[in-house]
Protein backbone atom coordinates (compact mmCIF):
# COMPACT_ATOMS: atom_id res chain seq x y z
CA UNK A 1 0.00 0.00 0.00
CA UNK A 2 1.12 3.20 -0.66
CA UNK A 3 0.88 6.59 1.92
CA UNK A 4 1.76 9.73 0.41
CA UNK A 5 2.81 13.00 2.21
CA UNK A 6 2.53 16.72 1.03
CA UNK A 7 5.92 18.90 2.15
CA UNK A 8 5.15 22.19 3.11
CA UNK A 9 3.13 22.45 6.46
CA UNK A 10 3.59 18.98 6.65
CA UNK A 11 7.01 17.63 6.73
CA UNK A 12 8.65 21.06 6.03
CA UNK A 13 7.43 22.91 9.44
CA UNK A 14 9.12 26.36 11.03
CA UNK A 15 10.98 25.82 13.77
CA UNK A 16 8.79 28.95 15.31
CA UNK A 17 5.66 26.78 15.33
CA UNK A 18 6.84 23.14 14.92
CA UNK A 19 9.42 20.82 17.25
CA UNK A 20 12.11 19.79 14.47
CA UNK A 21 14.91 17.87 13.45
CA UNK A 22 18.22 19.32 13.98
CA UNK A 23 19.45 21.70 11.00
CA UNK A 24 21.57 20.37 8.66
CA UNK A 25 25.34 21.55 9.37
CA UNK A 26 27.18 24.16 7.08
CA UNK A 27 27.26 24.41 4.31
CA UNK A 28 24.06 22.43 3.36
CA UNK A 29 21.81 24.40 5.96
CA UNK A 30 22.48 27.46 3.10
CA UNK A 31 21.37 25.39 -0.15
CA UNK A 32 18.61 23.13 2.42
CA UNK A 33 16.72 25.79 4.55
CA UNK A 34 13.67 23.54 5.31
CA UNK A 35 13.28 22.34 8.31
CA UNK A 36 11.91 19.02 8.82
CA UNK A 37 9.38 18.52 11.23
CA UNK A 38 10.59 16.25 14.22
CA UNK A 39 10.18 12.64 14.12
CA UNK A 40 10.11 12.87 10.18
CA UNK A 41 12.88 10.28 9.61
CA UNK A 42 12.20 7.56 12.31
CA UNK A 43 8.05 7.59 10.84
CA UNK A 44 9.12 7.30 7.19
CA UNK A 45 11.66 4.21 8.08
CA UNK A 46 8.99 2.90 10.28
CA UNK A 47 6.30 2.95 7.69
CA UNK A 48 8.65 1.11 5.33
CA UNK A 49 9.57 -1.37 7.78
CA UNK A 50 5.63 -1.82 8.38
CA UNK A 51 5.84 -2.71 4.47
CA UNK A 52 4.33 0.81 2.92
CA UNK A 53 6.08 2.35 0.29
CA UNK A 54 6.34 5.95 1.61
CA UNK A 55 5.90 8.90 -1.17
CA UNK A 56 5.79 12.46 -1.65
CA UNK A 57 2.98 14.20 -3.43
CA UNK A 58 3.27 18.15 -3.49
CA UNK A 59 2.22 20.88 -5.21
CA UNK A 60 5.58 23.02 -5.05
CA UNK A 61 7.67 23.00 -7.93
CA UNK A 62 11.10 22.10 -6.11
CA UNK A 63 12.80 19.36 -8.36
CA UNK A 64 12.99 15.83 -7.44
CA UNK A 65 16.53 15.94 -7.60
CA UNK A 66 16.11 18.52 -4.75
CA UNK A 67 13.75 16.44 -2.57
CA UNK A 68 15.48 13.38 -3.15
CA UNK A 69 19.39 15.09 -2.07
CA UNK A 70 17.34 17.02 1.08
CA UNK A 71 15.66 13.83 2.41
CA UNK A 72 18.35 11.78 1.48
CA UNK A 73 20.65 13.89 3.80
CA UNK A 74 18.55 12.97 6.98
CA UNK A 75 18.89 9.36 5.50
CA UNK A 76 15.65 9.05 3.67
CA UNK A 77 14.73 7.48 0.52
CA UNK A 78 11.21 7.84 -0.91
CA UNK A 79 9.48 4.79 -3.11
CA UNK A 80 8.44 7.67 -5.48
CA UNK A 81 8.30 11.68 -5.81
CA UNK A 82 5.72 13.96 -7.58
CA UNK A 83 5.97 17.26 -7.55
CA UNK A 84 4.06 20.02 -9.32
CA UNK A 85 5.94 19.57 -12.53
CA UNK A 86 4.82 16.01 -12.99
CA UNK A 87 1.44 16.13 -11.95
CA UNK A 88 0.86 18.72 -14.75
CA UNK A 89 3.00 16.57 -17.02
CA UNK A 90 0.78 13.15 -16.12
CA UNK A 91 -2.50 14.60 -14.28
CA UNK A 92 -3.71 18.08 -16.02
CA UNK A 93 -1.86 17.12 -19.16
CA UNK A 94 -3.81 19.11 -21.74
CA UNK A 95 -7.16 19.18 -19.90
CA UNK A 96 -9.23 21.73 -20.22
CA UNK A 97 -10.98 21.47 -17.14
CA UNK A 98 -8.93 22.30 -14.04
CA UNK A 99 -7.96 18.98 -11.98
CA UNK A 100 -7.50 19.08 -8.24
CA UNK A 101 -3.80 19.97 -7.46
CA UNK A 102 -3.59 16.54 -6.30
CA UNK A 103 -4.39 13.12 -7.69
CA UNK A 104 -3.66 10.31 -5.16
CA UNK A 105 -5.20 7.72 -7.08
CA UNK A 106 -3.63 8.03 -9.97
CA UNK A 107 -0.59 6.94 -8.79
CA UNK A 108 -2.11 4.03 -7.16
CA UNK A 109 -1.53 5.97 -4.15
CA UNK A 110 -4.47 4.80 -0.86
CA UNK A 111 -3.21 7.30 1.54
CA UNK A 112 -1.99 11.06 1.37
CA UNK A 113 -1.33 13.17 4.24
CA UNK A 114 -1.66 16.91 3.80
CA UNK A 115 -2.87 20.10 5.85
CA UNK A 116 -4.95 21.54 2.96
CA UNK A 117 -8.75 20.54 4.38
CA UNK A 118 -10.09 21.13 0.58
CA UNK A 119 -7.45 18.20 -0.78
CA UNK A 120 -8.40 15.76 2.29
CA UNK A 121 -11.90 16.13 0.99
CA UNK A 122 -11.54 15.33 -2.18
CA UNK A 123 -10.43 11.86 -0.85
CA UNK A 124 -14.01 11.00 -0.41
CA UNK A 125 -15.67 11.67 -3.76
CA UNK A 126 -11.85 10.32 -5.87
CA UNK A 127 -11.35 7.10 -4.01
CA UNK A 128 -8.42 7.49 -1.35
CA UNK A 129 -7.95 8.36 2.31
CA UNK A 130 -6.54 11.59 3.85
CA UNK A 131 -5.20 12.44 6.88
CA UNK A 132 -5.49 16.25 7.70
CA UNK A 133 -1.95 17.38 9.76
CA UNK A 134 -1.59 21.01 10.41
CA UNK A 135 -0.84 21.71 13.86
CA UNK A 136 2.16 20.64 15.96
CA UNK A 137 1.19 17.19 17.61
CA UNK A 138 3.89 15.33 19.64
CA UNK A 139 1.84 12.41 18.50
CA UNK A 140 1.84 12.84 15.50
CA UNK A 141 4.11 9.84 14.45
CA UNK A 142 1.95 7.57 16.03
CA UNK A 143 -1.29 8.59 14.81
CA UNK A 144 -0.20 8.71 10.60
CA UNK A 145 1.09 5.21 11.50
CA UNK A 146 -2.37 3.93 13.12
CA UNK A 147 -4.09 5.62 10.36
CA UNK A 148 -1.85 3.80 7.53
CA UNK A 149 -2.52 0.35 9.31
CA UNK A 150 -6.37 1.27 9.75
CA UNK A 151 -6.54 2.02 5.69
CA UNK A 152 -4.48 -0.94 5.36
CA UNK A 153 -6.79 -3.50 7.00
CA UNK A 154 -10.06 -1.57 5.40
CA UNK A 155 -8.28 -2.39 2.08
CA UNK A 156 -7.82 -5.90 2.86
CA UNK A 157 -4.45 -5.66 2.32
């Protein structure tokens, strides 16, 4: 099964409103200035353990090659990446109606985690689950993984 997470407000927090993981040293903190919100490596490695494969579905335009050298740096490796230039590329394409800025299911994907309310509602009507994070949580580790094993089971899976 495969859980998805948006990046800013979600994994990229400010340290002003979020607990986070330590800043990278110098001088990668100058070319990486997110911040990732604490407990952000130890969930994604547990999620894979559990058997997910973890992704990252945002809207921003920052490259994959970007995402994958930031993450990678906190020793993270996503299953898959798509950012705003593929979902245009593979989602809006040359549609004339307007798509949501986010597809889960098109890329088989049965759980995304975002902080945008209007994309966790389209879960309901385009076929996946969504888990709403916005505000700092110290739990919030532990509830994306009970939600993930929750979907998992309702999926027979």
């Amino acid at each position: 099964m495969r859980v998805s997470f948006d990046l800013d407000e979600v994994l990229f927090v400010s340290p002003r409103t979020h607990k986070t993981e330590p800043e990278l040293f110098f001088p990668l903190n100058k070319i990486f200035k997110e911040r990732l919100r604490l407990g952000t490596p130890d969930l994604i490695h547990t999620l894979q353990k559990l058997g997910f494969d973890v992704w990252i579905y945002t809207s921003s335009f920052r490259s994959e090659k970007y995402i994958k050298r930031l993450f990678w740096l906190y020793g993270i490796k996503f299953n898959g990446i798509v950012n705003g230039d593929r979902h245009l590329r593979e989602v809006q394409g040359n549609r004339r109606e307007i798509l949501p800025q986010k597809v889960p299911p098109k890329y088989s994907i049965s759980l995304h985690i975002d902080d945008e309310s209007v994309i966790c509602s389209y879960g309901r009507e385009m076929g996946f689950e969504a888990y709403q994070l916005d505000a700092p949580d110290d739990q919030w580790k532990e509830k994306v993984i009970a939600k993930a094993e929750e979907v998992k089971k309702k999926r027979g899976l």
